[in-house]
Protein backbone atom coordinates (compact mmCIF):
# COMPACT_ATOMS: atom_id res chain seq x y z
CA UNK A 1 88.41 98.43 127.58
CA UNK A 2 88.78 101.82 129.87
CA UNK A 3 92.79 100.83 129.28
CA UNK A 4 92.25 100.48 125.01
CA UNK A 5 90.71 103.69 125.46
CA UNK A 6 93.12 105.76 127.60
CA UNK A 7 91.94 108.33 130.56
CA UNK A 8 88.93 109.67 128.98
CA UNK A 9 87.38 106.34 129.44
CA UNK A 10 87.48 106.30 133.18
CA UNK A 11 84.10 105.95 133.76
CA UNK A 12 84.49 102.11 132.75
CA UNK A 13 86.31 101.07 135.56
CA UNK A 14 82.96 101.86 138.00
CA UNK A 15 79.85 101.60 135.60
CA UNK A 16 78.24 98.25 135.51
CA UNK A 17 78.34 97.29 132.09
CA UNK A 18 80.45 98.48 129.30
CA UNK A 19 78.91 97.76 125.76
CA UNK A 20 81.72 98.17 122.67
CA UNK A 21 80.02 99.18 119.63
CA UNK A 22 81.55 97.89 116.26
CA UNK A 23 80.85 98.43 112.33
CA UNK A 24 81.24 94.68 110.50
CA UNK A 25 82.87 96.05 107.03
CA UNK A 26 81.82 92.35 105.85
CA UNK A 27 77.96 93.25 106.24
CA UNK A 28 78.62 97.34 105.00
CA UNK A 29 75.98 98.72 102.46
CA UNK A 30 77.93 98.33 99.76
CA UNK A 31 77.50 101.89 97.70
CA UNK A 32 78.18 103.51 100.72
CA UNK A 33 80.57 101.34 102.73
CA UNK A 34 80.97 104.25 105.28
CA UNK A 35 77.60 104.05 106.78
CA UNK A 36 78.95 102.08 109.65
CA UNK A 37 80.05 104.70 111.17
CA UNK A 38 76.58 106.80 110.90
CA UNK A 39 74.75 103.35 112.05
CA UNK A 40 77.67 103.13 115.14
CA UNK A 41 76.58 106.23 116.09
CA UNK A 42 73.03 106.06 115.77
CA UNK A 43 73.10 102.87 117.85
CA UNK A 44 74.80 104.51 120.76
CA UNK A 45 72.78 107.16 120.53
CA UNK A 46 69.52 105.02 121.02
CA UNK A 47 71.43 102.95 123.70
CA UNK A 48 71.63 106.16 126.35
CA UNK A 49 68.67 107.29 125.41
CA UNK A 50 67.14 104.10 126.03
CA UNK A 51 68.95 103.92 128.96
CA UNK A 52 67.90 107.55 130.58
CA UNK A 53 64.27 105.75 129.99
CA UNK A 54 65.36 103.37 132.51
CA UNK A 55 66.80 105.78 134.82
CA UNK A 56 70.30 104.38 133.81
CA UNK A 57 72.94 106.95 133.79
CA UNK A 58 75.16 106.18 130.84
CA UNK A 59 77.97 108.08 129.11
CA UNK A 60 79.59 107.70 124.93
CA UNK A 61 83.01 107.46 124.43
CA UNK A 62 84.93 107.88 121.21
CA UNK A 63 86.95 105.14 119.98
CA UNK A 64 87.06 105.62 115.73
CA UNK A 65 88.60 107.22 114.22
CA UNK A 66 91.28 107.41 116.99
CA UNK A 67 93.53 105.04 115.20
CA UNK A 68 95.61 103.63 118.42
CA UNK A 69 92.08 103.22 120.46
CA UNK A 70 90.61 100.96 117.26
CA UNK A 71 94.03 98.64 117.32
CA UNK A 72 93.84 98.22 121.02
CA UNK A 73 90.72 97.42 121.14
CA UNK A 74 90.96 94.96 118.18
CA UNK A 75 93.62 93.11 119.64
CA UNK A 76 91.62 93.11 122.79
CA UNK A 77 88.95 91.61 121.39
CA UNK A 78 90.25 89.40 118.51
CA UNK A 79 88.82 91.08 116.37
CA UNK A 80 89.06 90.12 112.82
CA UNK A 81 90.41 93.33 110.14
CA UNK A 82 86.95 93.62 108.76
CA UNK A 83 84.86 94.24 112.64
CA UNK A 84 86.01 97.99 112.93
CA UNK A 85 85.75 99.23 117.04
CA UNK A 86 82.85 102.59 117.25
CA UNK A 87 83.11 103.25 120.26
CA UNK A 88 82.13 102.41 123.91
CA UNK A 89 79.19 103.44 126.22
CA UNK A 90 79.49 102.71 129.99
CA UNK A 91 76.39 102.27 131.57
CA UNK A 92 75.40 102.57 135.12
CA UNK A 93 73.08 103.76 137.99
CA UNK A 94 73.95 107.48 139.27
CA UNK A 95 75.57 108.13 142.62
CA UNK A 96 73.54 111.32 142.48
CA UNK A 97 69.57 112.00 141.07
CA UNK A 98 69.87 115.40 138.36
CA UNK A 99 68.21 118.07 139.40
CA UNK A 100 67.44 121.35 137.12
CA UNK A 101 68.26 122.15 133.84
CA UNK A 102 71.16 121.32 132.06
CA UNK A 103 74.35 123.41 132.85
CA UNK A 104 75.24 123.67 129.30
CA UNK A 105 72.14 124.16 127.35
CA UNK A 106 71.76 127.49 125.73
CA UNK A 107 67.99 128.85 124.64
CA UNK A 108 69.81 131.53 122.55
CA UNK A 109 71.07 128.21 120.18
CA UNK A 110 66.92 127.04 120.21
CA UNK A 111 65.46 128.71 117.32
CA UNK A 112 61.67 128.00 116.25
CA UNK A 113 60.64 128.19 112.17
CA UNK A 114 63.30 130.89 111.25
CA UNK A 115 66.81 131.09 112.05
């Protein structure tokens, strides 16, 4: 998978298990066949934080709409034209515990009842 994926999806080769998410075109809603990729992202999303429960360290990455990433992984994974590759989320226990806040968090972007 971390080779379907290219360099960005490095951390597969040392997490413990890699889980590919895909939308099934076969089972869409069918007024709004796109959802699968709203319900992809939603279930990766619940993954990792499911997994940061657990003390798991975790990490999402991209596959659709990435074009060359979804055939790859298709033909990795015989998948038939209808099961559309998400993406991927590698999953494993931290080398290191986090500590502190968040390096990228920004209270000037938190804003309470008003803008």
């Amino acid at each position: 998978m971390a080779d379907a994926n290219g360099q960005p999806a490095e951390p597969l080769r040392r997490c413990d298990v890699g889980i590919l998410i895909l939308g099934d075109l076969d089972r869409a809603f069918p007024p709004a066949k796109d959802y699968w990729v709203i319900d992809g992202a939603i279930a990766g999303q619940n993954m990792i934080l499911a997994a940061e429960g657990l003390g798991i360290g975790s990490v999402w990455l991209g596959t659709w709409p990435q074009m060359d990433r979804v055939e790859k992984q298709r033909k990795l994974f015989l998948l038939p034209d209808t099961v559309i590759p998400h993406s991927v989320i590698a999953f494993g226990y931290p080398a290191e515990e986090k500590k502190g806040e968040h390096p990228d968090y920004e209270e000037s972007r938190v804003h309470f009842e008003q803008w």
